[in-house]
C-alpha atoms as a PDB file:
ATOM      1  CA  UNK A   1     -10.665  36.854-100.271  1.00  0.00           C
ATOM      2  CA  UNK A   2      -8.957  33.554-100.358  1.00  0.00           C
ATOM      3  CA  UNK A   3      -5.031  33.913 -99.450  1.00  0.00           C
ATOM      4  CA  UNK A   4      -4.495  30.332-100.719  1.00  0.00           C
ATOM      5  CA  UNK A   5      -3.423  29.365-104.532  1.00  0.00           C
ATOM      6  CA  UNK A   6      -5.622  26.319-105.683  1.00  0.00           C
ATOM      7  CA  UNK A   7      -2.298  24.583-105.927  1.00  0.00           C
ATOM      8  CA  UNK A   8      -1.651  25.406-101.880  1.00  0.00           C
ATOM      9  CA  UNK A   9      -5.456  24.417-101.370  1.00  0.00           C
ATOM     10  CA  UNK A  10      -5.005  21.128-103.345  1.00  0.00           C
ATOM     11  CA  UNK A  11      -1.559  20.272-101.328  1.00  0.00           C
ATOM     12  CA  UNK A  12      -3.409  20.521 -98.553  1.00  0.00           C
ATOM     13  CA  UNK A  13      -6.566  18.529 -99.806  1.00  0.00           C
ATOM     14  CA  UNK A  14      -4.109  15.789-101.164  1.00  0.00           C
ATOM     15  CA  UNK A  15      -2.262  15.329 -97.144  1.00  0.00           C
ATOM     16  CA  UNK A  16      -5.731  15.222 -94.958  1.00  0.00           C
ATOM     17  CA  UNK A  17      -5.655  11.616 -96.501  1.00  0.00           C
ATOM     18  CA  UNK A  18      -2.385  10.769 -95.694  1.00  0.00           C
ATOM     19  CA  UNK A  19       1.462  11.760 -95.962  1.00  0.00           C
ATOM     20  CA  UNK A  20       2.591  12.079 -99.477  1.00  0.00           C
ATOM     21  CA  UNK A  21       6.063  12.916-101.028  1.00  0.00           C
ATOM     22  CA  UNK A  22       6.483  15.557-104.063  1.00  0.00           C
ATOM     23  CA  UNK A  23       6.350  13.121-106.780  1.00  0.00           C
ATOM     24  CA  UNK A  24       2.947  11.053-105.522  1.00  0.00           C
ATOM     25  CA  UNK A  25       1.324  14.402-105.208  1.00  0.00           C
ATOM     26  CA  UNK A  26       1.932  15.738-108.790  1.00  0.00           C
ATOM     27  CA  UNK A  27       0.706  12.085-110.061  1.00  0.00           C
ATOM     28  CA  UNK A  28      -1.943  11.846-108.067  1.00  0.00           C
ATOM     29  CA  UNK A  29      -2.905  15.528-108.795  1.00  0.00           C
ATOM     30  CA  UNK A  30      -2.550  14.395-112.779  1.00  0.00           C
ATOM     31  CA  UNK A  31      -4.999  11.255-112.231  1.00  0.00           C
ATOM     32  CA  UNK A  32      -7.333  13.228-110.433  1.00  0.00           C
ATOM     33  CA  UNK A  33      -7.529  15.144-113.126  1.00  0.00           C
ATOM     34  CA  UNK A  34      -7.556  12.961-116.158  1.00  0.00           C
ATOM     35  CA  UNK A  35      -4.702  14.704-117.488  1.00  0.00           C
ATOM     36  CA  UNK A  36      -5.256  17.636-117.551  1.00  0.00           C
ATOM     37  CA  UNK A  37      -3.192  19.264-114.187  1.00  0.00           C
ATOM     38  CA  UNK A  38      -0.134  18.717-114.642  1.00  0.00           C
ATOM     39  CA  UNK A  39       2.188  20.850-112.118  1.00  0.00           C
ATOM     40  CA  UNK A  40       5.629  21.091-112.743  1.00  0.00           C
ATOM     41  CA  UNK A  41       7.987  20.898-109.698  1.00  0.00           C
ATOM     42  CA  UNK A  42       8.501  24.904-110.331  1.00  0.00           C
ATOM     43  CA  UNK A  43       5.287  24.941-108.691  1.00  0.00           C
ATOM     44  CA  UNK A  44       4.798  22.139-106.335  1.00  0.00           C
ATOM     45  CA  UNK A  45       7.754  22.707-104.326  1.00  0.00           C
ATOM     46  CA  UNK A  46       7.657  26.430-103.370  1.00  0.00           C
ATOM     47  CA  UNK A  47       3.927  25.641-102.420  1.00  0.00           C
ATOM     48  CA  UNK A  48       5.508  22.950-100.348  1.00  0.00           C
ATOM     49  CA  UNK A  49       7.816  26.030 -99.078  1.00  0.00           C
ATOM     50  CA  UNK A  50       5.259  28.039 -98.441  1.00  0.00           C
ATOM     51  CA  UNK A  51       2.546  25.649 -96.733  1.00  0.00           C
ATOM     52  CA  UNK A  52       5.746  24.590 -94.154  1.00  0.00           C
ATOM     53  CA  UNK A  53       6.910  28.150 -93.623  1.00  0.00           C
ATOM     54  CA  UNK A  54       3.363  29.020 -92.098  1.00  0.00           C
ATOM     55  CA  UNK A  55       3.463  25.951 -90.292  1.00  0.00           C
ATOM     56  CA  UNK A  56       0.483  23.963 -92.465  1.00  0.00           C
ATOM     57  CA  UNK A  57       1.898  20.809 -93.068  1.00  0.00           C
ATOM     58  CA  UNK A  58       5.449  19.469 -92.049  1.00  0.00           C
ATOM     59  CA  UNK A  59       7.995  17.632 -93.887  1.00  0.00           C
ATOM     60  CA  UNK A  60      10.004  14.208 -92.674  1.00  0.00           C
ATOM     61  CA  UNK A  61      12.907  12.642 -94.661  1.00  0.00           C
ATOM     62  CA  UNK A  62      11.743   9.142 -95.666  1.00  0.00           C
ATOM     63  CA  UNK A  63      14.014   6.389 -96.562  1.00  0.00           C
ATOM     64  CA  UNK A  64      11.221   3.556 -96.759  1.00  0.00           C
ATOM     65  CA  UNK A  65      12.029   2.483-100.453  1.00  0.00           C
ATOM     66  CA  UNK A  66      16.098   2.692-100.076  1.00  0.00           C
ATOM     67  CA  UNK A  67      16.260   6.947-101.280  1.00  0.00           C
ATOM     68  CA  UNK A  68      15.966   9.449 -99.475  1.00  0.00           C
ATOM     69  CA  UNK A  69      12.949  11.514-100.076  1.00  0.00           C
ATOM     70  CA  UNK A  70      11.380  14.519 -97.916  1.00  0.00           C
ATOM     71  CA  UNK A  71       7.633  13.068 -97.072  1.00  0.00           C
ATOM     72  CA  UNK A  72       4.913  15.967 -96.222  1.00  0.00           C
ATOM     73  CA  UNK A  73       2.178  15.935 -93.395  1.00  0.00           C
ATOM     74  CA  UNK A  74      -0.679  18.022 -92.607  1.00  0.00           C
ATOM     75  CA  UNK A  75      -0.302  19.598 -89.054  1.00  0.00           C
ATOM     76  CA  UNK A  76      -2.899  20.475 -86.572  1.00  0.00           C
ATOM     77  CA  UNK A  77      -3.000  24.084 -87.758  1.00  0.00           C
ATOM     78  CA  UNK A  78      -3.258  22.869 -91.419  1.00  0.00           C
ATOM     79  CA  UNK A  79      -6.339  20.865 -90.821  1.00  0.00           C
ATOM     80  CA  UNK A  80      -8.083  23.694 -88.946  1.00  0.00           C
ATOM     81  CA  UNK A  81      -6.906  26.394 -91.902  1.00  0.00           C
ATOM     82  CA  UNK A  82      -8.355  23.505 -94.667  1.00  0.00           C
ATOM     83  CA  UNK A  83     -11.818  23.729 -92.684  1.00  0.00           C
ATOM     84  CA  UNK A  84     -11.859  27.122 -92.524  1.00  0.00           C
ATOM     85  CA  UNK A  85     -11.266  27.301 -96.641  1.00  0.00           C
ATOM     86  CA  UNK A  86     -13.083  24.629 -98.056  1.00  0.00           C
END
């Protein structure tokens, strides 16, 4: 049995290509899907909670475009648990 939402599995789909903030994921997770996922912060950010707590991705306060803004990362354990799951 899968102990991973599709939202958890997506978060972690969305950072093997990069880092990403909060906002670029739920737009990119939108345009991915024409529309049609659209994921309120309700449930993008205790994902985010989650995924960090268990030590799957990391977060990093970025002040690149003059805000501050908490930027997420996959982590070494992350990338071995999205291997294991996809």
């Amino acid at each position: 049995m899968n102990r991973f939402s599709y939202i958890e599995l997506a978060i972690l789909q969305m950072l093997e290509a990069g880092e990403l903030h909060g906002y670029a994921m739920s737009a990119k997770m939108r345009t991915c899907s024409d529309g049609n996922l659209n994921l309120p912060a309700g449930s993008l950010y205790p994902a985010l909670h989650k995924l960090e707590r268990a030590g799957l991705i990391s977060s990093s306060i970025d002040n690149a475009s003059g805000r501050k803004r908490l930027t997420y990362a996959l982590t070494v354990k992350g990338t071995e648990v999205l291997g294991q799951e996809i």
